[in-house]
C-alpha atoms as a PDB file:
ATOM      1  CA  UNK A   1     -13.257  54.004  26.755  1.00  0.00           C
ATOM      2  CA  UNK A   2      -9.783  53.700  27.140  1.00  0.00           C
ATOM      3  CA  UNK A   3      -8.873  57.002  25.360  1.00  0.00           C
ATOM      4  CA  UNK A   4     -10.889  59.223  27.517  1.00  0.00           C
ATOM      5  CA  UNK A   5      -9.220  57.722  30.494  1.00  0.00           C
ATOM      6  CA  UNK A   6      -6.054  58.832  28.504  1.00  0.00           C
ATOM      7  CA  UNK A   7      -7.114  61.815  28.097  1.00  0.00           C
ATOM      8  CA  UNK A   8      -8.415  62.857  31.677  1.00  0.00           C
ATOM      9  CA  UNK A   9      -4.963  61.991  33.218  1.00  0.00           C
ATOM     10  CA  UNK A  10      -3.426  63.413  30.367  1.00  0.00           C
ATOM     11  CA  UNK A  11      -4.950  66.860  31.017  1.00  0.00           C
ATOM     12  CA  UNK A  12      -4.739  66.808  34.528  1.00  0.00           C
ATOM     13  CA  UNK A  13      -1.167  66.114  34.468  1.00  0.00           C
ATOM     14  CA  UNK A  14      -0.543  68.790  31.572  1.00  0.00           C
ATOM     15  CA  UNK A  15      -2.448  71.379  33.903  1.00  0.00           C
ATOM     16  CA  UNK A  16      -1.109  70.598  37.089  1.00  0.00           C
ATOM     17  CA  UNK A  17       2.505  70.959  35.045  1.00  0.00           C
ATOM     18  CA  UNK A  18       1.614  74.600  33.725  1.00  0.00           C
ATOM     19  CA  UNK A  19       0.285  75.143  37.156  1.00  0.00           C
ATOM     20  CA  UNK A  20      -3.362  76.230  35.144  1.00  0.00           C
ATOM     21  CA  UNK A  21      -6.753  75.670  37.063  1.00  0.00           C
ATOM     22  CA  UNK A  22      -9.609  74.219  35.767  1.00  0.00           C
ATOM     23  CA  UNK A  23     -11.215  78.127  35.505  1.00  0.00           C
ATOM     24  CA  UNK A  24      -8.073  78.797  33.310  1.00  0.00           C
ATOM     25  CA  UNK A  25      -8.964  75.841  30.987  1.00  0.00           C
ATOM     26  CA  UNK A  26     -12.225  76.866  31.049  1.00  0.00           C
ATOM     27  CA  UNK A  27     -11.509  80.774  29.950  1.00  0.00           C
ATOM     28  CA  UNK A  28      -9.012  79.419  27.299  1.00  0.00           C
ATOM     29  CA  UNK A  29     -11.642  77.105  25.739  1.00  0.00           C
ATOM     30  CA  UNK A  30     -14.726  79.458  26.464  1.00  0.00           C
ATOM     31  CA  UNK A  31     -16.817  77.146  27.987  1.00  0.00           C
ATOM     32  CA  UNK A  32     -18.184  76.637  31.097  1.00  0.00           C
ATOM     33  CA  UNK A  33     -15.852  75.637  34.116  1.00  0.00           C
ATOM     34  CA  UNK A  34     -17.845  72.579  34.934  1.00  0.00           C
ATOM     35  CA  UNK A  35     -17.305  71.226  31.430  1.00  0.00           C
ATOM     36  CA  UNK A  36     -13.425  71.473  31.758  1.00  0.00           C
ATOM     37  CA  UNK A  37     -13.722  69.828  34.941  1.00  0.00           C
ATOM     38  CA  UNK A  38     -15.587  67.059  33.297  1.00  0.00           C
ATOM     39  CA  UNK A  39     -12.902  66.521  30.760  1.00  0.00           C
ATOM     40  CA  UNK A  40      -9.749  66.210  33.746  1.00  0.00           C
ATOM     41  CA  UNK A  41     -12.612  63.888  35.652  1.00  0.00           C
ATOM     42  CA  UNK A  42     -13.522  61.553  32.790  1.00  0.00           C
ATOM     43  CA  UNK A  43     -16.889  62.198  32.727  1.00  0.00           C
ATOM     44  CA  UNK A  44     -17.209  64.258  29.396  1.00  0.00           C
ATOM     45  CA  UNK A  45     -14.763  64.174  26.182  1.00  0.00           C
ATOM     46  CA  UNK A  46     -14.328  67.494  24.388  1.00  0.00           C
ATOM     47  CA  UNK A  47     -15.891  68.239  20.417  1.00  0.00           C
ATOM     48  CA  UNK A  48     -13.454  68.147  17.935  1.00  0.00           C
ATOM     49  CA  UNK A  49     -12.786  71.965  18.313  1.00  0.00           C
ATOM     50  CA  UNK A  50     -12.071  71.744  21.761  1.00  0.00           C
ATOM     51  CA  UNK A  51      -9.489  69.058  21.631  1.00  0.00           C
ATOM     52  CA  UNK A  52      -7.795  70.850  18.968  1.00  0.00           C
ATOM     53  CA  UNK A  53      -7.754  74.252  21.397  1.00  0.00           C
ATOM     54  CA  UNK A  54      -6.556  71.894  24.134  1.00  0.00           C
ATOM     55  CA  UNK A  55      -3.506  70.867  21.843  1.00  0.00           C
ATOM     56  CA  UNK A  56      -2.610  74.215  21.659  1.00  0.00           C
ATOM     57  CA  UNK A  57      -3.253  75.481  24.653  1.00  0.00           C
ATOM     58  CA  UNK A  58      -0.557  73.195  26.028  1.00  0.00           C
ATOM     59  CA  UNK A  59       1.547  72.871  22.823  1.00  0.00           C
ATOM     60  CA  UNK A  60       0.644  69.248  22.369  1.00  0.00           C
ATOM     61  CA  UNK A  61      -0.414  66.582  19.931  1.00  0.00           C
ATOM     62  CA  UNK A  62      -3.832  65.378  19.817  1.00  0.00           C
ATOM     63  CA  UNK A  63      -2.466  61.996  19.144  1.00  0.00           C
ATOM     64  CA  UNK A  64      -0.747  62.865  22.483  1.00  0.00           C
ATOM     65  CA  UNK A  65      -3.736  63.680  24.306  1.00  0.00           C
ATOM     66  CA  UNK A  66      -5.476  60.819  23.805  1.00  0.00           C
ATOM     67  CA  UNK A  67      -3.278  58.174  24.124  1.00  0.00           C
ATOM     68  CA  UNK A  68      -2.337  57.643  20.742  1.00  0.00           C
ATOM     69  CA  UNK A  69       0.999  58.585  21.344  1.00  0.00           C
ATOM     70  CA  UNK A  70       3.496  58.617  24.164  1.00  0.00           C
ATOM     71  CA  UNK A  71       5.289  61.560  22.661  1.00  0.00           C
ATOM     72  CA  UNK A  72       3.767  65.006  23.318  1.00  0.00           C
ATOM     73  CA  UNK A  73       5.618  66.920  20.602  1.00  0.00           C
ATOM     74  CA  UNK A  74       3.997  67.814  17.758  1.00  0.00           C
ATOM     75  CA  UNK A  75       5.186  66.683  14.603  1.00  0.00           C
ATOM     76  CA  UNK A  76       5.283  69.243  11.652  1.00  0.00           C
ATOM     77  CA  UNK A  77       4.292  68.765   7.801  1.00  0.00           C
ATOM     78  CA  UNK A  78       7.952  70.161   6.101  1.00  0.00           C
ATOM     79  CA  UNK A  79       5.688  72.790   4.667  1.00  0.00           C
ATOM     80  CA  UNK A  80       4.808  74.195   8.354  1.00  0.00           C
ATOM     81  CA  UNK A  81       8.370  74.798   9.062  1.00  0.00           C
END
């Protein structure tokens, strides 16, 4: 699938930028370090939860994440602000 190839490059290249291992990702989400390394591999896609702690973990869109967008900010309802 074309977005979870998105994604795994996606969340390499957002770790390797915040200079975060694998083991960090893995704390952050509380799950099990072979699961985050699944995600950055493509071999695994994260629940619904996860992706949405992955967003914030590096202040990203999920739209962003998975390929959806080429724009990493997140975009705000004008309530939020």
């Amino acid at each position: 699938m074309k977005f979870q190839k998105n994604f795994s490059e996606r969340i390499t290249a957002l770790r390797k930028e915040k200079r975060m291992t694998v083991q960090m990702i893995a704390d952050s989400l509380e799950i099990k370090q072979q699961s985050a390394s699944a995600y950055t591999t493509g071999k695994s896609f994260p629940n619904a939860l996860n992706l949405i702690k992955l967003a914030e973990l590096f202040n990203v869109s999920i739209d962003y994440l998975v390929g959806r967008s080429d724009v990493p900010e997140i975009n705000m309802r004008k309530e939020e602000q």
